[in-house]
N, C-alpha and C. Protein backbone atom coordinates (compact mmCIF):
# COMPACT_ATOMS: atom_id res chain seq x y z
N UNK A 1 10.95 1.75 -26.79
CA UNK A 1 9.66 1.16 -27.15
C UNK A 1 9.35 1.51 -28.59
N UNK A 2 8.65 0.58 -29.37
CA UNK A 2 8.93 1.07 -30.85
C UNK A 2 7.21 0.48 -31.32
N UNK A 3 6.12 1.61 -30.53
CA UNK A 3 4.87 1.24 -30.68
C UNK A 3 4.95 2.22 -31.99
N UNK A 4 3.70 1.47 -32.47
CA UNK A 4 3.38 1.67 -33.82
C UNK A 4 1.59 2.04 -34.00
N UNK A 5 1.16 2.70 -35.02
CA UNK A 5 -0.10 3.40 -34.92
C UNK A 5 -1.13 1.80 -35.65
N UNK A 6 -1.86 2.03 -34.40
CA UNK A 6 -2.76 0.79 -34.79
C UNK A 6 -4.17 1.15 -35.26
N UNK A 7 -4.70 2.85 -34.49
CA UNK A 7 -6.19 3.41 -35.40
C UNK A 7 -6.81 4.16 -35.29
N UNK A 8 -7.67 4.70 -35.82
CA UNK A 8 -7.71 6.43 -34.90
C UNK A 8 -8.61 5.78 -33.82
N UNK A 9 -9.07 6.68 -32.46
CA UNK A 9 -9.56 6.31 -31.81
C UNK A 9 -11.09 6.54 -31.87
N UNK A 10 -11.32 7.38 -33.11
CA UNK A 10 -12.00 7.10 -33.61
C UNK A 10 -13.21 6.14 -34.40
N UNK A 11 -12.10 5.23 -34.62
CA UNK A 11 -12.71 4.27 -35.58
C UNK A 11 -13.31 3.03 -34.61
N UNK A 12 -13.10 3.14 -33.29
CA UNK A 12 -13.58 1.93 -32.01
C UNK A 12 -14.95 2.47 -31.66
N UNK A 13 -15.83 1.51 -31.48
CA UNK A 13 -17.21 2.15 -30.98
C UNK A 13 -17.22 1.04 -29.85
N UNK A 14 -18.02 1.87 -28.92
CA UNK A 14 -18.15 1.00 -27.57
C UNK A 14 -18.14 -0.22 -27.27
N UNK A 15 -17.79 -1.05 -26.41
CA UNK A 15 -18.19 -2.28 -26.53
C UNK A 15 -18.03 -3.22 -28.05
N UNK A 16 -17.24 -3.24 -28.70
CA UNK A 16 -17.23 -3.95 -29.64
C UNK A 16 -15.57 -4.20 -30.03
N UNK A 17 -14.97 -4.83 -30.38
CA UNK A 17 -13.67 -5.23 -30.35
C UNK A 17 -13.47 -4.83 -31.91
N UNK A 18 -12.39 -4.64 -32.51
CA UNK A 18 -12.13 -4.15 -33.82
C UNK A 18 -10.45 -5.00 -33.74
N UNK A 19 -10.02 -5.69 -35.20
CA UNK A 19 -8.84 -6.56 -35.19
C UNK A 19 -8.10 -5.58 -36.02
N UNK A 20 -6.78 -5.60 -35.56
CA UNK A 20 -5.46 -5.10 -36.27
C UNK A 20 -4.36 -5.97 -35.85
N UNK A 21 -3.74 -5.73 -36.36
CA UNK A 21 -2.80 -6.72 -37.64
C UNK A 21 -1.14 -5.55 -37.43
N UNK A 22 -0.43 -5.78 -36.14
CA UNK A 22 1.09 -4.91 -36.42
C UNK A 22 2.63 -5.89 -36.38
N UNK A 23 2.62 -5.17 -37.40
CA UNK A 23 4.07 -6.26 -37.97
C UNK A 23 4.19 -7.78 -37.56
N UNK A 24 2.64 -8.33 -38.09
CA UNK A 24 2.47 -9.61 -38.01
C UNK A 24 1.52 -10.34 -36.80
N UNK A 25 1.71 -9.05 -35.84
CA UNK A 25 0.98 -9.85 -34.29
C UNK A 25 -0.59 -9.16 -34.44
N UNK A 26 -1.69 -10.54 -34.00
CA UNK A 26 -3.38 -9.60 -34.51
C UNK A 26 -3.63 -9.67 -33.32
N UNK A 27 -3.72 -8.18 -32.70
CA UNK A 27 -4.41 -7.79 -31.68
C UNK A 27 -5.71 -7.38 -31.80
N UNK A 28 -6.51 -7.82 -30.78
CA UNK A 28 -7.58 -7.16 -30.94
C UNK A 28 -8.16 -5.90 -29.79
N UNK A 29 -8.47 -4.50 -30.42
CA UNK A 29 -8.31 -3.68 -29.71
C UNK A 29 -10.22 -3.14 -29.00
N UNK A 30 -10.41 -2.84 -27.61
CA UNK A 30 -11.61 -2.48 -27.38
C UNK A 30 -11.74 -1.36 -26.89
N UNK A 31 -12.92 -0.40 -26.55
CA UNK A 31 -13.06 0.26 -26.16
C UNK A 31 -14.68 0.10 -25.46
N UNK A 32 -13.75 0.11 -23.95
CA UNK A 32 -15.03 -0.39 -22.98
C UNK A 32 -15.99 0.43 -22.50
N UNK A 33 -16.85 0.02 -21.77
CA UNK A 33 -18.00 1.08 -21.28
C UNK A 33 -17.79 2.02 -20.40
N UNK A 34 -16.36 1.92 -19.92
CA UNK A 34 -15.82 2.91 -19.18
C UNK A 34 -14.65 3.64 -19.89
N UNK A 35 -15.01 4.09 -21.21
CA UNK A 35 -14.86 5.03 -22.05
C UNK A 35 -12.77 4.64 -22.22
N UNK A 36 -12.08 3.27 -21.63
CA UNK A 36 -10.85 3.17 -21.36
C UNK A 36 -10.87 2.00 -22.84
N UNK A 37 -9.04 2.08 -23.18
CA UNK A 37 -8.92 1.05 -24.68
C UNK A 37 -8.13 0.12 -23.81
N UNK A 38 -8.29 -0.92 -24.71
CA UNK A 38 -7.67 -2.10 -24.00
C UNK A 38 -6.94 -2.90 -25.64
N UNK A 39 -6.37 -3.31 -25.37
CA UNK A 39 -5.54 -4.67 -26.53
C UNK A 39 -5.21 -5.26 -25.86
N UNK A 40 -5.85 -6.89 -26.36
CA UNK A 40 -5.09 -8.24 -25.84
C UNK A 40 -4.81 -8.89 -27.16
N UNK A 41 -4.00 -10.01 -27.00
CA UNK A 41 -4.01 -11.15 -28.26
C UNK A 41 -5.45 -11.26 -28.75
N UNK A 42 -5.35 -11.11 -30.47
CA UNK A 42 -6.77 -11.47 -31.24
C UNK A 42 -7.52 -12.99 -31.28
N UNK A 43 -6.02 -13.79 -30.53
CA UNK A 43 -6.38 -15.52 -31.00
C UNK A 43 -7.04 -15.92 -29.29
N UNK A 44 -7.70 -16.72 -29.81
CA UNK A 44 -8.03 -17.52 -28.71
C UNK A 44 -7.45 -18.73 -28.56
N UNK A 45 -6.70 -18.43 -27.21
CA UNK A 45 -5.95 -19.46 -26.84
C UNK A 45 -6.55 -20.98 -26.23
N UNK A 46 -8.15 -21.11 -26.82
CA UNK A 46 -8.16 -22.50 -26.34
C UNK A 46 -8.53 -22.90 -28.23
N UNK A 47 -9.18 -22.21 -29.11
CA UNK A 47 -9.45 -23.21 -30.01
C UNK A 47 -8.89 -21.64 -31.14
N UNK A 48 -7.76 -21.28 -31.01
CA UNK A 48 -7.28 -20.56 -32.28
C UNK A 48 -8.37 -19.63 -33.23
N UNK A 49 -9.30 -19.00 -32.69
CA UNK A 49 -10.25 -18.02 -33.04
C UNK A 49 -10.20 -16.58 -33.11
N UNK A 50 -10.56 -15.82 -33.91
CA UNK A 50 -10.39 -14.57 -33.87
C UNK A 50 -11.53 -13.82 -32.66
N UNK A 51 -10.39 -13.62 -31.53
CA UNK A 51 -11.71 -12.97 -30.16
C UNK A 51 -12.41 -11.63 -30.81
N UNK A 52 -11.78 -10.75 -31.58
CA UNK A 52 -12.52 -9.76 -32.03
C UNK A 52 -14.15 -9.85 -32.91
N UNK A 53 -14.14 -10.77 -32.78
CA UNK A 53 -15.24 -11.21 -33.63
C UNK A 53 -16.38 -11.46 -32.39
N UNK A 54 -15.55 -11.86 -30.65
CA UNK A 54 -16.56 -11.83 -30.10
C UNK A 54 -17.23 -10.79 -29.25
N UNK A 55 -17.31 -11.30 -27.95
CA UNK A 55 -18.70 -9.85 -27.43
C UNK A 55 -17.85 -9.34 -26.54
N UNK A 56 -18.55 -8.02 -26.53
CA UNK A 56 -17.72 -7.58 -25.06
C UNK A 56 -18.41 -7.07 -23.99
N UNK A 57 -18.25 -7.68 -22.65
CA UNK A 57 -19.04 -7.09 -21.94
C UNK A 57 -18.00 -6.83 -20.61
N UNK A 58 -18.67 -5.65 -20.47
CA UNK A 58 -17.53 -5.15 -19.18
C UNK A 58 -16.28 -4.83 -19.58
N UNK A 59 -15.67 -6.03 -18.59
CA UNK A 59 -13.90 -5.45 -18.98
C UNK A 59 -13.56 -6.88 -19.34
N UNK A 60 -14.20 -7.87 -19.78
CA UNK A 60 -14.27 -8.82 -20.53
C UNK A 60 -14.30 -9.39 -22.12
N UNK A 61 -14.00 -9.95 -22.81
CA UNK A 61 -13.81 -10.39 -24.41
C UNK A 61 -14.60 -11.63 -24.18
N UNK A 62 -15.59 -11.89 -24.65
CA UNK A 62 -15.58 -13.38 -24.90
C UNK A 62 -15.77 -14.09 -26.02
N UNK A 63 -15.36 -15.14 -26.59
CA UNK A 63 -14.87 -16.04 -27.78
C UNK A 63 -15.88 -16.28 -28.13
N UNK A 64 -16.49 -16.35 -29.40
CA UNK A 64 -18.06 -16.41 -30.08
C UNK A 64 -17.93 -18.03 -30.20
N UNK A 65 -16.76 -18.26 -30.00
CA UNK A 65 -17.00 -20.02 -30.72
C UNK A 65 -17.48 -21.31 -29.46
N UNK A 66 -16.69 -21.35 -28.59
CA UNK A 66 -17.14 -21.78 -27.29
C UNK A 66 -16.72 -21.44 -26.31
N UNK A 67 -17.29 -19.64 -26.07
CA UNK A 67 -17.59 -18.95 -24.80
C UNK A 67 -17.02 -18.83 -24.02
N UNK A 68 -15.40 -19.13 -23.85
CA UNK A 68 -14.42 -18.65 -23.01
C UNK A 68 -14.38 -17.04 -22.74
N UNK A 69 -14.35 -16.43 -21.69
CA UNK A 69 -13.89 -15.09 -21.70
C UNK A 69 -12.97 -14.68 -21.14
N UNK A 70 -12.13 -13.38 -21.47
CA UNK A 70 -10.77 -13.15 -21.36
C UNK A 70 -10.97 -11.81 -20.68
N UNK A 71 -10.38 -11.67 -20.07
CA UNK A 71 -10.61 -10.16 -18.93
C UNK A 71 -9.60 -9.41 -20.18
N UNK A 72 -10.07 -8.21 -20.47
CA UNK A 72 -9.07 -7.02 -21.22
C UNK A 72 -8.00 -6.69 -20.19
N UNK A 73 -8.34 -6.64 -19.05
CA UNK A 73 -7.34 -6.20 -17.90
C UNK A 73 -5.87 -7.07 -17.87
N UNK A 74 -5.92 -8.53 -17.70
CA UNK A 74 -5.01 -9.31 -17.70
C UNK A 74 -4.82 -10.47 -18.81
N UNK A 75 -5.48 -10.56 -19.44
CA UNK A 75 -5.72 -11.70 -20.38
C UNK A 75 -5.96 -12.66 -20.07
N UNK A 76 -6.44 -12.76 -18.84
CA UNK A 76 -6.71 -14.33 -18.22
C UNK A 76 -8.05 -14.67 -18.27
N UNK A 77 -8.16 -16.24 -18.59
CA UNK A 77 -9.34 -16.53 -19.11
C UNK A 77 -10.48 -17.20 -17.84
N UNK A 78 -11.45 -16.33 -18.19
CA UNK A 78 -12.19 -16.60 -16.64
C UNK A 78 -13.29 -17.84 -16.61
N UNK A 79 -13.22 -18.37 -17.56
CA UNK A 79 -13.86 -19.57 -17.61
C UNK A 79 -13.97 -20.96 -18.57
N UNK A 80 -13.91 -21.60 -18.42
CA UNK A 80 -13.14 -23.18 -19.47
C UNK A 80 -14.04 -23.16 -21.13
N UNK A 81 -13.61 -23.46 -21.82
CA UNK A 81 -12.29 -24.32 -21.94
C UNK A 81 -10.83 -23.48 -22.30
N UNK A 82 -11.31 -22.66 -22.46
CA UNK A 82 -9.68 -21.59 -22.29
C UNK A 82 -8.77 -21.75 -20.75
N UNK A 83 -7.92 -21.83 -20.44
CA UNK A 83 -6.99 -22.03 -19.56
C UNK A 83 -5.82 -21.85 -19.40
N UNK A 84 -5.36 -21.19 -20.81
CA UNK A 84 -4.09 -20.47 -21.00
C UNK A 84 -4.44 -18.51 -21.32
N UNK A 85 -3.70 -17.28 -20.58
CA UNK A 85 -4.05 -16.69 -20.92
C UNK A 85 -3.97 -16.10 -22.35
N UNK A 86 -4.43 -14.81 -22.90
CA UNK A 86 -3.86 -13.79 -23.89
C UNK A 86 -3.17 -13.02 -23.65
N UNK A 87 -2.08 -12.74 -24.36
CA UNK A 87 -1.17 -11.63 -24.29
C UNK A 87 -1.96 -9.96 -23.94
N UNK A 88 -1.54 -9.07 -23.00
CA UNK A 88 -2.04 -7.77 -23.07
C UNK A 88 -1.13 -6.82 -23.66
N UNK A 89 -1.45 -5.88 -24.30
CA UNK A 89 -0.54 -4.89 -24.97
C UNK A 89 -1.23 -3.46 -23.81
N UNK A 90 0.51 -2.55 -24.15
CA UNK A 90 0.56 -1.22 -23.73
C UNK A 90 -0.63 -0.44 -24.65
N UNK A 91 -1.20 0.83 -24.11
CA UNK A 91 -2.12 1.13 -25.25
C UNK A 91 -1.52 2.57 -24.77
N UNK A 92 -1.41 3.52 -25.90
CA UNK A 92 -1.02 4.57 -25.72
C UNK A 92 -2.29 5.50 -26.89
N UNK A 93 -2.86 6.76 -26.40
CA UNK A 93 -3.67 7.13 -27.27
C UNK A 93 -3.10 9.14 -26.97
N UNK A 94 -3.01 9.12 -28.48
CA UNK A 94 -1.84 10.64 -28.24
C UNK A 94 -2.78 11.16 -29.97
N UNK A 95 -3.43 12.64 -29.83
CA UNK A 95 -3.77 13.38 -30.66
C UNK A 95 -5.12 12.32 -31.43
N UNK A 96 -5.96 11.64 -30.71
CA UNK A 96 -6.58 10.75 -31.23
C UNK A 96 -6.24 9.43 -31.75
N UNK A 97 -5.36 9.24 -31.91
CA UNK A 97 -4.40 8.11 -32.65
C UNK A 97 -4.22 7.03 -31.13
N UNK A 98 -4.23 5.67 -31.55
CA UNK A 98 -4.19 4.24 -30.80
C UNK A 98 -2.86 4.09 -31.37
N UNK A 99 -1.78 3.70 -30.27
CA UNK A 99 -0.31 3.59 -30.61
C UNK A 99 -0.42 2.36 -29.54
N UNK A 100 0.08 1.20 -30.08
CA UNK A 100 0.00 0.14 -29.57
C UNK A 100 1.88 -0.36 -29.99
N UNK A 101 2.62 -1.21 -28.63
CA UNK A 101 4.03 -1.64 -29.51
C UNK A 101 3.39 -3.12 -29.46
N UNK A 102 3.52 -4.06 -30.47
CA UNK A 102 3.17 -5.35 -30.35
C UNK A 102 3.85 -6.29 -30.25
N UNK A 103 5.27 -6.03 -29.53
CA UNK A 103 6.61 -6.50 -29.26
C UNK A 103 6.50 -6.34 -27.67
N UNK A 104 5.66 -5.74 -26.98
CA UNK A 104 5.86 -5.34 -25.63
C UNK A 104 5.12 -5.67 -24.63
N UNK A 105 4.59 -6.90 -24.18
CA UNK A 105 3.00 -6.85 -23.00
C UNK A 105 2.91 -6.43 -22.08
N UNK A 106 1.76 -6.41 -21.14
CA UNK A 106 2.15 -6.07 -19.53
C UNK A 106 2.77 -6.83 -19.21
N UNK A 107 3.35 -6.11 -17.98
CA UNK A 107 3.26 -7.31 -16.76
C UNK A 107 2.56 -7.27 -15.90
N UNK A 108 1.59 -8.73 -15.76
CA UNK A 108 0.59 -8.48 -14.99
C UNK A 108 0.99 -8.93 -13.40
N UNK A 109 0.27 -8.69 -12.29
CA UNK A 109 0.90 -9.05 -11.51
C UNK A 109 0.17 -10.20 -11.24
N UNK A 110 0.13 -11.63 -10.60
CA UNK A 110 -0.65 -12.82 -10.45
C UNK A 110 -1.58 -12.83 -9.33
């Protein structure tokens, strides 16, 4: 696995999504109200948007542009017009540091 340092864990404040950028792929990384980090794909897979830009509630992302939301858990989008999911990334957090590989997703189970 060849994860790479994406931020201190520091730098995430609750509920709010923060975008990084590793060797080309923009994840966007959260840290939810149950104190757990999550990374999914930064794009929104119905109209090509940066999701970090939108809200987060729960264990949910949702798209500021037209309101699709994406579960952090699986990347699947829980309501239209999104209908394809987002990619989820491994999140590894070691000495404060967010180590994310952006070559690697879950596998979720269906």
């Amino acid at each position: 696995m060849s994860r790479m340092r994406a931020l201190e864990l520091s730098e995430l404040q609750q509920d709010q999504a923060v975008r990084v950028e590793l060797d080309g792929v923009p994840i966007a990384v959260v840290l939810d109200n149950q104190g757990e980090v999550h990374a999914i794909g930064d794009t929104c897979s119905h109209g090509q948007i940066s999701l970090s830009e939108g809200f987060v509630e729960g264990d949910t992302l949702e798209c500021w542009a037209h309101g699709s939301a994406f579960s952090l858990r699986t990347g699947m989008p829980l309501n239209l017009p999104a209908y394809e999911p987002v990619p989820v990334y491994v999140v590894e957090i070691e000495d404060g540091v967010v180590y994310i590989d952006p070559h690697v997703t879950k596998e979720i189970a269906a």
